[in-house]
C-alpha atoms as a PDB file:
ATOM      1  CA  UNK A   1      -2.440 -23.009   6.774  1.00  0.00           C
ATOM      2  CA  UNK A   2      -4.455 -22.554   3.638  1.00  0.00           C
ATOM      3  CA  UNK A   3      -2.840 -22.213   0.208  1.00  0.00           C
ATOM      4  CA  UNK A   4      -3.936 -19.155  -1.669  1.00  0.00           C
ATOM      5  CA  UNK A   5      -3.928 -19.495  -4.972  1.00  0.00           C
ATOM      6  CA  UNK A   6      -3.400 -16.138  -7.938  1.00  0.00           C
ATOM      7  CA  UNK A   7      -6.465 -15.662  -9.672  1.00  0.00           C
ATOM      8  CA  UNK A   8      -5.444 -14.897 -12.723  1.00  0.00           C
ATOM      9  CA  UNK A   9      -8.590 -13.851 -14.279  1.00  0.00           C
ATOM     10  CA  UNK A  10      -8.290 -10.311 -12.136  1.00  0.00           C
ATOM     11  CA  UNK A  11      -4.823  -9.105 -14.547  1.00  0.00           C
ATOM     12  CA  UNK A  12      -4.582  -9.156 -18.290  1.00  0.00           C
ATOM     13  CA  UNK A  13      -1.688  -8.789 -20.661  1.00  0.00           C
ATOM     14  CA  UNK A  14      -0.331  -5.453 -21.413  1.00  0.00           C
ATOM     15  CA  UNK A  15       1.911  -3.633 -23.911  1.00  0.00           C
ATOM     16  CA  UNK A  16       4.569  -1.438 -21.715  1.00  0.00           C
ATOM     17  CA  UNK A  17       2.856   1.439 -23.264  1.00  0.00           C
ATOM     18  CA  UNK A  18      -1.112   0.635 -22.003  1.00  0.00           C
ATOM     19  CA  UNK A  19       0.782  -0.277 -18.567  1.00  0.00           C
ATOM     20  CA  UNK A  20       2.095   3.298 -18.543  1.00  0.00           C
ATOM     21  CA  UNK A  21      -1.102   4.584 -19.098  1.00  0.00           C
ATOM     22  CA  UNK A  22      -3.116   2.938 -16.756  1.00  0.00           C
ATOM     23  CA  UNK A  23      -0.351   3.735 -14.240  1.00  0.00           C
ATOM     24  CA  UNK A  24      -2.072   5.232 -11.434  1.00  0.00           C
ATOM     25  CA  UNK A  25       0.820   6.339  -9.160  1.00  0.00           C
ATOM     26  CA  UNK A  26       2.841   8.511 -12.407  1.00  0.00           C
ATOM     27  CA  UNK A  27       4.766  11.334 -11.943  1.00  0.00           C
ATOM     28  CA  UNK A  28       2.342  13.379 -13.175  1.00  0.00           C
ATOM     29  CA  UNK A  29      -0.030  12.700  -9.774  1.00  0.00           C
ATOM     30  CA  UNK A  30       1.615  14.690  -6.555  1.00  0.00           C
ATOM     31  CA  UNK A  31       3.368  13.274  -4.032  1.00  0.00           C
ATOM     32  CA  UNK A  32       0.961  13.327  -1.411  1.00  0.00           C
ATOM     33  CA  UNK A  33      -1.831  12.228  -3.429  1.00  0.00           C
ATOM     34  CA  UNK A  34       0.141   8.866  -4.449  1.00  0.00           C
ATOM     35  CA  UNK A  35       0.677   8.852  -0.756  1.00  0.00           C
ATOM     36  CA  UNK A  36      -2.706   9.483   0.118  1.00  0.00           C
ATOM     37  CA  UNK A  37      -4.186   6.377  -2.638  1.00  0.00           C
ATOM     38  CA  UNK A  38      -0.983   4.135  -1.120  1.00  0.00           C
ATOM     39  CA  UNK A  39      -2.789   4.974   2.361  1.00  0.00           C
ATOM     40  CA  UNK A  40      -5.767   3.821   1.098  1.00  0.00           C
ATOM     41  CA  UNK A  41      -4.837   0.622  -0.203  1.00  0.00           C
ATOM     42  CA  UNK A  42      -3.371  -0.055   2.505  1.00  0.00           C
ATOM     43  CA  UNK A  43      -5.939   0.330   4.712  1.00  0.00           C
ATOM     44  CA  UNK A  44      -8.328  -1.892   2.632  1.00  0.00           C
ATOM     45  CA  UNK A  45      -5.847  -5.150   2.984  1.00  0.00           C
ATOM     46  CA  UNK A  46      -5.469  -4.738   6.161  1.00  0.00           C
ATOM     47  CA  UNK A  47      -9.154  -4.114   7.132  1.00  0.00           C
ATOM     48  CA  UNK A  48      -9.336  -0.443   8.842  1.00  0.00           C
ATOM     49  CA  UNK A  49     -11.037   2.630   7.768  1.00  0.00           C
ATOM     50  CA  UNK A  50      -9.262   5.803   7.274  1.00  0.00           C
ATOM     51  CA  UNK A  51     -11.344   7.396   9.973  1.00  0.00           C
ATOM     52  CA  UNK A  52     -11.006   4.865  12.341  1.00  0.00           C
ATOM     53  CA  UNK A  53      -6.932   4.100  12.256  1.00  0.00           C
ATOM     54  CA  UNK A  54      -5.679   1.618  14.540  1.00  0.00           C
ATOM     55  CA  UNK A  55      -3.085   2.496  17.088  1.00  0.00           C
ATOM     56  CA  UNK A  56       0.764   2.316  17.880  1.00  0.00           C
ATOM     57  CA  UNK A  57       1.407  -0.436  20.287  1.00  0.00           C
ATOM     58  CA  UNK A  58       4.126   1.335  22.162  1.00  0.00           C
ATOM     59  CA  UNK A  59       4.681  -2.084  23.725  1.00  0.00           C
ATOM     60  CA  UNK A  60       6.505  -3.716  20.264  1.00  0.00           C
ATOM     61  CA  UNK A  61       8.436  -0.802  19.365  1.00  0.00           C
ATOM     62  CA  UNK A  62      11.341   1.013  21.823  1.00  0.00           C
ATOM     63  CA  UNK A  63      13.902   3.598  20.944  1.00  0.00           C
ATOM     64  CA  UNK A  64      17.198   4.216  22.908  1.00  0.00           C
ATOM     65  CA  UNK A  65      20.465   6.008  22.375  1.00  0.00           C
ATOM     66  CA  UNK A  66      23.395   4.597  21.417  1.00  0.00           C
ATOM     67  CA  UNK A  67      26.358   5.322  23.465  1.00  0.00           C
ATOM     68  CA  UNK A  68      29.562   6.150  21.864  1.00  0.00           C
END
């Protein structure tokens, strides 16, 4: 397994006040839009576009009722 190592040249050293505003994901934004740029991240780690979303594989993941 390869180490992966930070690279600390991509963050810098803020005040708590530039942090704020830089803050993308502030209250200010709406919900769904945060929700929408979280969605987007997310789909750029993991390699899939937001038109072409993988699937559910209904093989990993069951549901059942519990019985009282």
């Amino acid at each position: 397994m390869t180490d992966f190592k930070l690279d600390r040249t991509a963050f810098k050293i803020r005040t708590f006040k530039e942090a704020d505003a830089a803050n993308i994901f502030g209250k200010e934004v709406p919900y769904i839009e945060r929700l929408r740029q979280a969605y987007y991240l997310v789909s750029q780690a993991y390699g899939f576009s937001m038109a072409d979303q993988p699937r559910l594989d209904r093989e990993y993941f069951t549901s059942r009722k519990l019985n009282k």
